[in-house]
C-alpha atoms as a PDB file:
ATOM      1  CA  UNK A   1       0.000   0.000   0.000  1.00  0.00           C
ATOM      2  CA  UNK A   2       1.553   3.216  -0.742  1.00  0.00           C
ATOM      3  CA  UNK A   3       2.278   5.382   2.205  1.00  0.00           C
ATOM      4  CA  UNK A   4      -0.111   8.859   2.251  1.00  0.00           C
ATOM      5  CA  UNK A   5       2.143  12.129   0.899  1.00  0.00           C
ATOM      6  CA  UNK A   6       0.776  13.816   3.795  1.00  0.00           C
ATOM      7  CA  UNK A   7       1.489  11.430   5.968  1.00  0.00           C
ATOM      8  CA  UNK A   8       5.409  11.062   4.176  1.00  0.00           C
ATOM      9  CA  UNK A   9       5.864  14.828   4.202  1.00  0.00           C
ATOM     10  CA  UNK A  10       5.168  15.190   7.974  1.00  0.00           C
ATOM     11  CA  UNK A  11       7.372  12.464   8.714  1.00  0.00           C
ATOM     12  CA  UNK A  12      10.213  14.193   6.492  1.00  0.00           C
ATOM     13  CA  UNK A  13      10.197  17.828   8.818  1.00  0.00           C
ATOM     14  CA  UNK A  14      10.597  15.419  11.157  1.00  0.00           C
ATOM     15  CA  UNK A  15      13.831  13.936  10.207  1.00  0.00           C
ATOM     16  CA  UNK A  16      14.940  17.390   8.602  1.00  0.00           C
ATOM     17  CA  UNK A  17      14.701  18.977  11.703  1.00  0.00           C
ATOM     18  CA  UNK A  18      16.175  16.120  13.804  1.00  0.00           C
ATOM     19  CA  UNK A  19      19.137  15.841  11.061  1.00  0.00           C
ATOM     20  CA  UNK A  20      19.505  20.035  11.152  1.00  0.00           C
ATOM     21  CA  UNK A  21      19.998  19.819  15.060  1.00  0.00           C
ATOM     22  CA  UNK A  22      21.741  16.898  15.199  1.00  0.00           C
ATOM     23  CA  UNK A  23      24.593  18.336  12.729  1.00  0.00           C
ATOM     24  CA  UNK A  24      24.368  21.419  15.000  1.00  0.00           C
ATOM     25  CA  UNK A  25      25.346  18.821  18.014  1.00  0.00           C
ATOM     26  CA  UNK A  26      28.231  17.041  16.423  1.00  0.00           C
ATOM     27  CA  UNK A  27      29.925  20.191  15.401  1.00  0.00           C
ATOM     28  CA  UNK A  28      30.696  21.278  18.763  1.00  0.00           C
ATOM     29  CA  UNK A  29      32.673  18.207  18.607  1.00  0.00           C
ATOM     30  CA  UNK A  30      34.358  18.845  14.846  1.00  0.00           C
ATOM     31  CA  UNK A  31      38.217  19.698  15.284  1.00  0.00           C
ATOM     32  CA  UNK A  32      38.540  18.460  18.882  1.00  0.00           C
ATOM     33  CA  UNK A  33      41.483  15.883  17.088  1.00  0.00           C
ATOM     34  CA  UNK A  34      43.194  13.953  19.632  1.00  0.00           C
ATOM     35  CA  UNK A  35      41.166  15.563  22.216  1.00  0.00           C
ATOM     36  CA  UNK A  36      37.815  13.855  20.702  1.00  0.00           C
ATOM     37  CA  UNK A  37      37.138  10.392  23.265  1.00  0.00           C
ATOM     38  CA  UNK A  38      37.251   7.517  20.092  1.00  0.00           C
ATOM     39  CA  UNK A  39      37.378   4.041  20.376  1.00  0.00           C
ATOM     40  CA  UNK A  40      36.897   1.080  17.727  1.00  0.00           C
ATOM     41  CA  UNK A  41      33.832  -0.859  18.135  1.00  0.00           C
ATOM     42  CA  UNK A  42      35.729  -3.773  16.372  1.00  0.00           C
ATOM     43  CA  UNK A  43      38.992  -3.512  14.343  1.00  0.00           C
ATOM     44  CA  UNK A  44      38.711  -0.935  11.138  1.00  0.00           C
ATOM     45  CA  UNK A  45      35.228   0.607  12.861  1.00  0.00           C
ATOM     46  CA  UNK A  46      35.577   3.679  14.605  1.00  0.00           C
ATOM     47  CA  UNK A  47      32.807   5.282  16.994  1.00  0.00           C
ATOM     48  CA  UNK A  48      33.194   8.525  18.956  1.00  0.00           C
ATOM     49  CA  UNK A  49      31.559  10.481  21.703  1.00  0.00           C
ATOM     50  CA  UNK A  50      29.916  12.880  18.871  1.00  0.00           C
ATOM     51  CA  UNK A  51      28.697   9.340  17.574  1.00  0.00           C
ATOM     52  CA  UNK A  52      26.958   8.164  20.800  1.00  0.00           C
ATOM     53  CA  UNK A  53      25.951  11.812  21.461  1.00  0.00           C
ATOM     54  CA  UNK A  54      24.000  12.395  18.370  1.00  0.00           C
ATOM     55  CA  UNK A  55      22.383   8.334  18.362  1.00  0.00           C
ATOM     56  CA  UNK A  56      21.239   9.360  22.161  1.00  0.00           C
ATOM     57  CA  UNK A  57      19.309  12.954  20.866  1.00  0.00           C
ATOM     58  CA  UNK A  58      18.237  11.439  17.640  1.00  0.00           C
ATOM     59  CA  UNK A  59      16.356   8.543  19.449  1.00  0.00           C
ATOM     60  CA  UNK A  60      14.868  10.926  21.602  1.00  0.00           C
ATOM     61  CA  UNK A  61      13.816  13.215  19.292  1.00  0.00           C
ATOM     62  CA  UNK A  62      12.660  10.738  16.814  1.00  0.00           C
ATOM     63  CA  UNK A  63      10.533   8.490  19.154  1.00  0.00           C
ATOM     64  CA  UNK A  64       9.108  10.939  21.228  1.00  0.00           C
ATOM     65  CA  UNK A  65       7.411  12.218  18.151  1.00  0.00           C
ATOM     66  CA  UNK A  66       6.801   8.501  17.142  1.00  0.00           C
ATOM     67  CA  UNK A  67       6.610   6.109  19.704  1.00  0.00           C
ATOM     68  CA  UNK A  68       5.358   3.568  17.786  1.00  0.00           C
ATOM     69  CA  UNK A  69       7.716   3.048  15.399  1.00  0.00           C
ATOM     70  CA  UNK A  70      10.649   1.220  15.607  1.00  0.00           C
ATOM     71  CA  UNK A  71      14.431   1.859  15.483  1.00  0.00           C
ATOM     72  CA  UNK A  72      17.350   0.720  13.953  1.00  0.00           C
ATOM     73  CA  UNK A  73      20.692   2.863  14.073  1.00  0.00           C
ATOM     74  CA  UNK A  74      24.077   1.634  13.925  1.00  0.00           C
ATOM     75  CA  UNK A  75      25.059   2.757  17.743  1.00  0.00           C
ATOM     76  CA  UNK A  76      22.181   1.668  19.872  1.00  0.00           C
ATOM     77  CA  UNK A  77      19.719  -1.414  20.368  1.00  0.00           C
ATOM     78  CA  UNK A  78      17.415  -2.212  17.428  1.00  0.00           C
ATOM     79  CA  UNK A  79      13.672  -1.642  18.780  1.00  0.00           C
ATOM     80  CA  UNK A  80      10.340  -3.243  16.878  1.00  0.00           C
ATOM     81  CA  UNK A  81       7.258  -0.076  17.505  1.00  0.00           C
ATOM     82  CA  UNK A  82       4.377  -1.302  16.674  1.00  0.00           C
ATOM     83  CA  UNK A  83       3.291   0.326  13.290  1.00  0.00           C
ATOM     84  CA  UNK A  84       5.689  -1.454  10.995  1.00  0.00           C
ATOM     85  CA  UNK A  85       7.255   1.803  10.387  1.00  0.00           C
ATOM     86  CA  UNK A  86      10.707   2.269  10.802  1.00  0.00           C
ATOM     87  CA  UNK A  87      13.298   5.371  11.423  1.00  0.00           C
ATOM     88  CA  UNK A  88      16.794   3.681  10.072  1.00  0.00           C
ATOM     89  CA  UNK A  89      19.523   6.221  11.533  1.00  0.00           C
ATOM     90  CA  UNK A  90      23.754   6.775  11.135  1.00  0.00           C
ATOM     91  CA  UNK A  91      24.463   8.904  14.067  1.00  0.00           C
ATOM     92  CA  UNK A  92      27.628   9.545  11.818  1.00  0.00           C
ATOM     93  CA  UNK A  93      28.200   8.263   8.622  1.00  0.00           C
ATOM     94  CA  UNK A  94      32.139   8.580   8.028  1.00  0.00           C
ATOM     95  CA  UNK A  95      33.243   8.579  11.284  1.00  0.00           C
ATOM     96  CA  UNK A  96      37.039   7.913  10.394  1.00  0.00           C
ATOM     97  CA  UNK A  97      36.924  11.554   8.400  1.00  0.00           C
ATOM     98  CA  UNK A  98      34.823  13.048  11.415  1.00  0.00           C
ATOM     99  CA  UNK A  99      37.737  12.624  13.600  1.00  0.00           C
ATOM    100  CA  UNK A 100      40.303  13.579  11.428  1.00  0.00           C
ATOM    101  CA  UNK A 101      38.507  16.839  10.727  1.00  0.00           C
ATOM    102  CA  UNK A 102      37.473  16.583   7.045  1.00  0.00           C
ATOM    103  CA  UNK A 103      33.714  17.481   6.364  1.00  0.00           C
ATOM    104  CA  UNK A 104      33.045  14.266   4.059  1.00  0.00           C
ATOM    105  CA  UNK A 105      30.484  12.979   7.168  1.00  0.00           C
ATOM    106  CA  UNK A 106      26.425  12.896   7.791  1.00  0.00           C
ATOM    107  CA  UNK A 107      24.203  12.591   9.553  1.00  0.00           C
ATOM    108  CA  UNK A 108      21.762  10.072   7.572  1.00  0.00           C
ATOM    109  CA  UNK A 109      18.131   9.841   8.731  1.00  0.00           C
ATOM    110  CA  UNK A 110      15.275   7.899   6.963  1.00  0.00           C
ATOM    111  CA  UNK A 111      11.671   6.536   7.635  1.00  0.00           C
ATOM    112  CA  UNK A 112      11.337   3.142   6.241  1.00  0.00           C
ATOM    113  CA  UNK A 113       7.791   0.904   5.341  1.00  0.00           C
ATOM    114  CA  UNK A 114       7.500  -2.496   3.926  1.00  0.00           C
ATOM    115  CA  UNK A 115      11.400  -2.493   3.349  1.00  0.00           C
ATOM    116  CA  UNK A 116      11.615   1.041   1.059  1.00  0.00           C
ATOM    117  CA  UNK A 117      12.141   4.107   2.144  1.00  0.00           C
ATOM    118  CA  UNK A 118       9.647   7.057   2.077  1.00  0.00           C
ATOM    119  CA  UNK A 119      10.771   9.906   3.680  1.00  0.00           C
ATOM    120  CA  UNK A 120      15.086  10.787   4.407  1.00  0.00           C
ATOM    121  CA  UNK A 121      17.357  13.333   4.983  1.00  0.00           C
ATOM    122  CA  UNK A 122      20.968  13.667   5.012  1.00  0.00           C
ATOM    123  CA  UNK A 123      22.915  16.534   6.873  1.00  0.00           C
ATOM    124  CA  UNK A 124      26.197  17.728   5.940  1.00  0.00           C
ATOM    125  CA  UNK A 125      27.082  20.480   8.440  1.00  0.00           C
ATOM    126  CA  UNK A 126      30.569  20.991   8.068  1.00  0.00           C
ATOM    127  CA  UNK A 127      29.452  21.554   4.169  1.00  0.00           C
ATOM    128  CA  UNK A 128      26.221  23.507   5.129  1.00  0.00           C
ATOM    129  CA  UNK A 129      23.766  20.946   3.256  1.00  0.00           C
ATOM    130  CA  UNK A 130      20.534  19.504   4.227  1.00  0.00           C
ATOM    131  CA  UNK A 131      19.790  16.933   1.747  1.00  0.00           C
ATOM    132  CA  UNK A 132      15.731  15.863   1.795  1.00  0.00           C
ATOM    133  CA  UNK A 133      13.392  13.710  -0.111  1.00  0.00           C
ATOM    134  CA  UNK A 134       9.586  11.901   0.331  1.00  0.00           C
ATOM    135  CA  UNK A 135       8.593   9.170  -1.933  1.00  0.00           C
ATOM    136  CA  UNK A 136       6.933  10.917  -4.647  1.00  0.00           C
ATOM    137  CA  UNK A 137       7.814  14.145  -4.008  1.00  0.00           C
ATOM    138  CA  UNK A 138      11.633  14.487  -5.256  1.00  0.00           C
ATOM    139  CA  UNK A 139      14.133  15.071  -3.359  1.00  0.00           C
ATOM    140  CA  UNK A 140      16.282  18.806  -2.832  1.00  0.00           C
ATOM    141  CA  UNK A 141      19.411  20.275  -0.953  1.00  0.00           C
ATOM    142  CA  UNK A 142      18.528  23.077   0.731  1.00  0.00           C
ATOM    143  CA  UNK A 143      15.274  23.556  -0.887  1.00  0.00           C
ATOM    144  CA  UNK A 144      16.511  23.217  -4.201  1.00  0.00           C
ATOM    145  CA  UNK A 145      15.158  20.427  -6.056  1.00  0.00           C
ATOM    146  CA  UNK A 146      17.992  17.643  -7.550  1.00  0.00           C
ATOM    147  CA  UNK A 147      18.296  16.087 -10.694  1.00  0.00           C
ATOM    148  CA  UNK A 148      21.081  12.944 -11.090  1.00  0.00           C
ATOM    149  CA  UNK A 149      23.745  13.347 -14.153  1.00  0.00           C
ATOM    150  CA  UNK A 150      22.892  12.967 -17.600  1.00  0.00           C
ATOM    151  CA  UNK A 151      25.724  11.130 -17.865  1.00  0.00           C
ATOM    152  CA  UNK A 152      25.479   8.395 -20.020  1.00  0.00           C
ATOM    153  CA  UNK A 153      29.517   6.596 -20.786  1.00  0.00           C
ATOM    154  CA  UNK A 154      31.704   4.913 -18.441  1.00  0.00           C
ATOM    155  CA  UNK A 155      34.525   7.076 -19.770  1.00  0.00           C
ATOM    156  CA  UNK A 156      34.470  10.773 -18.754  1.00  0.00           C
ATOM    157  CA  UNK A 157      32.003   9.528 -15.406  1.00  0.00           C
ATOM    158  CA  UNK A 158      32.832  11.034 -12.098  1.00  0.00           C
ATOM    159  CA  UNK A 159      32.736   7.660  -9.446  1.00  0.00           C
ATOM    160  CA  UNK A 160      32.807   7.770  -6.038  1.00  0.00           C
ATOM    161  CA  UNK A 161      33.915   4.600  -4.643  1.00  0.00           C
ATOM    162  CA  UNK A 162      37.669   3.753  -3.416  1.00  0.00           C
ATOM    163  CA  UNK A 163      39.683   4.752  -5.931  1.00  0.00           C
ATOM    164  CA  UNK A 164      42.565   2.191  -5.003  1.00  0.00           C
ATOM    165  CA  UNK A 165      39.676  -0.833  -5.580  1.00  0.00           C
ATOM    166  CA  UNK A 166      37.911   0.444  -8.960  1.00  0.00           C
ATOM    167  CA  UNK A 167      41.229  -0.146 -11.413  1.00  0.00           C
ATOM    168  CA  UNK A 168      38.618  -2.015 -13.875  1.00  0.00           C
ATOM    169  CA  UNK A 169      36.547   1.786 -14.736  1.00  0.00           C
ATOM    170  CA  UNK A 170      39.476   4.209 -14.472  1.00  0.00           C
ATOM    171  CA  UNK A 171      40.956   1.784 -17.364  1.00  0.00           C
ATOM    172  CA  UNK A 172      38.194   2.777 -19.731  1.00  0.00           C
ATOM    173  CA  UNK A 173      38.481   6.495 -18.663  1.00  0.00           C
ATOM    174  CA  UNK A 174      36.053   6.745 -15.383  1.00  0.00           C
ATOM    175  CA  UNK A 175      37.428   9.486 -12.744  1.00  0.00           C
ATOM    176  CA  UNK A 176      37.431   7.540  -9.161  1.00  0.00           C
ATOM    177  CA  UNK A 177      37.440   9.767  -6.466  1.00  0.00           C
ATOM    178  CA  UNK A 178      36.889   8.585  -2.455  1.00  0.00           C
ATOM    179  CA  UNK A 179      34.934  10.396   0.256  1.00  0.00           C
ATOM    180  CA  UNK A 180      34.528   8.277   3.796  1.00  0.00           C
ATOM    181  CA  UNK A 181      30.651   8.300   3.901  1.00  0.00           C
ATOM    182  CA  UNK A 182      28.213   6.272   1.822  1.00  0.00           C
ATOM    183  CA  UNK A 183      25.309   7.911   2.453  1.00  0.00           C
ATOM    184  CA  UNK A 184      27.337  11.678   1.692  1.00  0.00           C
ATOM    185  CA  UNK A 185      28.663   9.326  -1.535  1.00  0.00           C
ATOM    186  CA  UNK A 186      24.847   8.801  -2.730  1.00  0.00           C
ATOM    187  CA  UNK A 187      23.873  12.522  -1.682  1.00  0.00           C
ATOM    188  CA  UNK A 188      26.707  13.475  -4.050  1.00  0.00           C
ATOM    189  CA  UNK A 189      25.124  11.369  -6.758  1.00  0.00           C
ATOM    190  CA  UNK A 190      21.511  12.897  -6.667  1.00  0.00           C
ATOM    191  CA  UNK A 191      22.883  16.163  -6.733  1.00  0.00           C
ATOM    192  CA  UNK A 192      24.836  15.442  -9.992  1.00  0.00           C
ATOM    193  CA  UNK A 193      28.191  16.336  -8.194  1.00  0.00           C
ATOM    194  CA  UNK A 194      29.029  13.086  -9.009  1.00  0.00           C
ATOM    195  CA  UNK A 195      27.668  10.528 -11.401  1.00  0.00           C
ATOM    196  CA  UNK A 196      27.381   7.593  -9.759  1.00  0.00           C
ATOM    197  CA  UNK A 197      28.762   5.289  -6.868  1.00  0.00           C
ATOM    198  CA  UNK A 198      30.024   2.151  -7.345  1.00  0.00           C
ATOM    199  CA  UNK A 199      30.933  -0.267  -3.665  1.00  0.00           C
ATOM    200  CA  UNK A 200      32.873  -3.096  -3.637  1.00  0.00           C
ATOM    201  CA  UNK A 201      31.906  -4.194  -0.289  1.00  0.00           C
ATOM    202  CA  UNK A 202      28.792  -5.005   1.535  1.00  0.00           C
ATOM    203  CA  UNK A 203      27.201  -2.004   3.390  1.00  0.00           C
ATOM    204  CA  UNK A 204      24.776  -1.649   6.152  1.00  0.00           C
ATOM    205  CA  UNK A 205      21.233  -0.371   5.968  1.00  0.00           C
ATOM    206  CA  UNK A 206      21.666   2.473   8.322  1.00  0.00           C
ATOM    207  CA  UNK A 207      24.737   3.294   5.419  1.00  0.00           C
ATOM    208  CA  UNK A 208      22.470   3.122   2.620  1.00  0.00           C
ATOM    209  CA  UNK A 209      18.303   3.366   2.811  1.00  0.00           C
ATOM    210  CA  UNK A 210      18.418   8.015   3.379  1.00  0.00           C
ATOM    211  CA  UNK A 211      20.508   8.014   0.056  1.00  0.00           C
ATOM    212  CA  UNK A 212      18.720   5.276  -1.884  1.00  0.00           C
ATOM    213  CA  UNK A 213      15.635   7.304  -1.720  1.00  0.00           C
ATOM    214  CA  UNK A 214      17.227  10.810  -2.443  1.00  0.00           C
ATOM    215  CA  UNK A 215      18.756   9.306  -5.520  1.00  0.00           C
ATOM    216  CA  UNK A 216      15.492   7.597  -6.444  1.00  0.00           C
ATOM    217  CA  UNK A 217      13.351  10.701  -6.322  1.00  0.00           C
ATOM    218  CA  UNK A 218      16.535  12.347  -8.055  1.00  0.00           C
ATOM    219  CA  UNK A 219      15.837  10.081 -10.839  1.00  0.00           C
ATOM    220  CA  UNK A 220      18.078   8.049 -10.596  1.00  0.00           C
ATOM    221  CA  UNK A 221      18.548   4.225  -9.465  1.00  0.00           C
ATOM    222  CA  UNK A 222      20.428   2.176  -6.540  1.00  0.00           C
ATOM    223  CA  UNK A 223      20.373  -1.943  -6.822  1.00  0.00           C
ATOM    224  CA  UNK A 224      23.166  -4.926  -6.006  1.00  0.00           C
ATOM    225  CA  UNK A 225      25.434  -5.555  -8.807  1.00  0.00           C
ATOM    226  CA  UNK A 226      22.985  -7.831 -10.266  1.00  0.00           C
ATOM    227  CA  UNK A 227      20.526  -4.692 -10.632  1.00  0.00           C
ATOM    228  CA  UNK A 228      18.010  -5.648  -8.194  1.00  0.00           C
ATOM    229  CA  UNK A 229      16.557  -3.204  -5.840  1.00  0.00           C
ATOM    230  CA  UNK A 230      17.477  -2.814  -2.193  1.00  0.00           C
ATOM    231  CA  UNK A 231      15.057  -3.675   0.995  1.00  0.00           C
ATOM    232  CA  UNK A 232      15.214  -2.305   4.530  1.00  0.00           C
ATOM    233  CA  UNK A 233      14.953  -3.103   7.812  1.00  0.00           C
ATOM    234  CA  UNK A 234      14.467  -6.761   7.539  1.00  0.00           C
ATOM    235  CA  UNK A 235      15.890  -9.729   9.431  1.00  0.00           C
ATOM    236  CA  UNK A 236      18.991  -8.810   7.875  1.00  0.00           C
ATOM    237  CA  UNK A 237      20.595  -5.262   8.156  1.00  0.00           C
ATOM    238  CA  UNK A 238      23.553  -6.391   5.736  1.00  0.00           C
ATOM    239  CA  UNK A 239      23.078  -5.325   2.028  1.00  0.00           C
ATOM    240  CA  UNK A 240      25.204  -6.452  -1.286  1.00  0.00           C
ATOM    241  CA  UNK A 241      27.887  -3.597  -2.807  1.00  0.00           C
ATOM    242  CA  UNK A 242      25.405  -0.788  -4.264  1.00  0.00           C
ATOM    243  CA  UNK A 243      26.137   0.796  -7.739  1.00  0.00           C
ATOM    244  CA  UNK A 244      23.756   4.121  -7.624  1.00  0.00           C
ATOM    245  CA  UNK A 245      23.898   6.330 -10.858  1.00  0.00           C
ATOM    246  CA  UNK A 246      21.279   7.627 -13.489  1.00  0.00           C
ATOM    247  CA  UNK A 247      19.115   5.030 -15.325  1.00  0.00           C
ATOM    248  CA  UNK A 248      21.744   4.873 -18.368  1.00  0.00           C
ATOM    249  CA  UNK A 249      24.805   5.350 -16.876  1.00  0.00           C
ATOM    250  CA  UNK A 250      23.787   2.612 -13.538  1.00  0.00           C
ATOM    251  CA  UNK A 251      22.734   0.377 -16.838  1.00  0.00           C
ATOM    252  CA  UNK A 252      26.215   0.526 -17.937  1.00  0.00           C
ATOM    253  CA  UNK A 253      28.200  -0.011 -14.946  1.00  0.00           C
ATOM    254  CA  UNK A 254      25.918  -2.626 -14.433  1.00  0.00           C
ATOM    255  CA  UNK A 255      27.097  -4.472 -17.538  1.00  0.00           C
ATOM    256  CA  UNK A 256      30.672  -3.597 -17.065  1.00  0.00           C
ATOM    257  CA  UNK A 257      30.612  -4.821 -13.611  1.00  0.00           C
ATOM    258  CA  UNK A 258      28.824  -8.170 -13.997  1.00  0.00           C
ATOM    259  CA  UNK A 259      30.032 -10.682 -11.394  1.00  0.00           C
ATOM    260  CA  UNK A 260      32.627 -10.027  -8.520  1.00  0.00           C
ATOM    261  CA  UNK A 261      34.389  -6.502  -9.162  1.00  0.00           C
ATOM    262  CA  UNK A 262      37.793  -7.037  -9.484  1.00  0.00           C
ATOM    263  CA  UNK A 263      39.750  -4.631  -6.518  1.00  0.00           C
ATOM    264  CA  UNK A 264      43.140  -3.329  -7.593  1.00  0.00           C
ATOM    265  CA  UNK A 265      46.096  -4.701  -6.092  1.00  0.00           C
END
């Protein structure tokens, strides 16, 4: 059943005004270096005090306006609700750049029912954008609505991705450039600052569901590498390696990319 617009549209102040403050929070923590408490959660996955700072306000904020729905963020306990709706939160997406005091992290907030998204927003506050969008009602950075690339070769395409793992597209002529944060990564991509994202590893939900509809409403497309569409907040919170571009260019990489992509030694 598809989700009212009213309905979507209240839910998406919601999380643009959660994500605004939120970003507000963290950045009285930006530039602290050294002096910022950090620890790794598990080896190669860093959290920090902004991290479990902003997951503690954002729950707060988000279910006291909704206590029936549930919750599922990368830094705290997964709760049910009872409405089958679903906020899917990053406290922090790129953490590692957050505490070495580059601005390529989010905040990255979305609403999810019957596995898609319908309502997101993704803050960037050390770049001053608020990225928004409701399921069938586009998607905009600070108000302004966002169209994906035209792009439609391999060669000439800006990628975001690792650029030390994506040796196969730079050969036919692909610019690979890296940014720590997924969900900034598929931000980038609806705004046409980049043309499309190619992963080589599996991500998370809480990386991936705020940017897959942002890039959706952008008009663009998100699937695995075999081109089928992504579904959220499951029994499983562990998705495939996203490619997210527009429709021609995605079709492309999709063919290019067909089976395991190769990393670079």
């Amino acid at each position: 059943m598809r989700f009212p617009l009213a309905d979507a549209s209240a839910d998406l102040d919601l999380l643009a005004g959660a994500a605004r403050d939120a970003g507000h929070l963290v950045m009285d923590y930006f530039g602290e270096g050294a002096r910022l408490k950090h620890w790794e959660k598990r080896p190669g996955d860093p959290v920090s005090a902004a991290d479990i700072a902003a997951d503690a306000f954002l729950k707060d904020t988000l279910l006291n306006a909704r206590p029936d729905y549930g919750w599922l963020s990368e830094e705290s306990r997964a709760e049910p609700g009872s409405s089958g709706r679903i906020f899917v939160v990053d406290p922090i997406d790129g953490t590692r750049a957050f505490i070495k005091g580059r601005t390529d992290f989010c905040i990255s907030l979305a609403m999810v029912e019957n596995g898609q998204p319908v309502a997101a927003a993704i803050c960037a506050p050390a770049r001053g954008e608020l990225y928004t969008g409701v399921r069938g009602g586009g998607s905009r950075r600070n108000g302004e609505r966002l169209q994906v690339s035209a792009q439609a070769a391999i060669a000439g395409a800006k990628l975001l991705g690792d650029a030390g793992r994506l040796g196969d597209l730079r050969a036919i002529g692909a610019e690979t450039i890296h940014i720590n944060s997924v969900a900034l990564r598929l931000a980038l991509t609806a705004s046409a600052d980049a043309d499309g994202l190619v992963a080589v590893r599996p991500k998370n939900d809480w990386d991936l569901a705020a940017g897959d509809l942002i890039v959706t409403e952008a008009g663009g497309r998100l699937s695995s590498p075999e081109g089928t569409s992504l579904r959220y907040a499951g029994a499983e919170h562990r998705q495939p390696a996203p490619i997210a571009a527009g429709p021609a260019l995605h079709a492309l990489l999709l063919q290019q990319l067909a089976g395991p992509i190769k990393e670079s030694p």
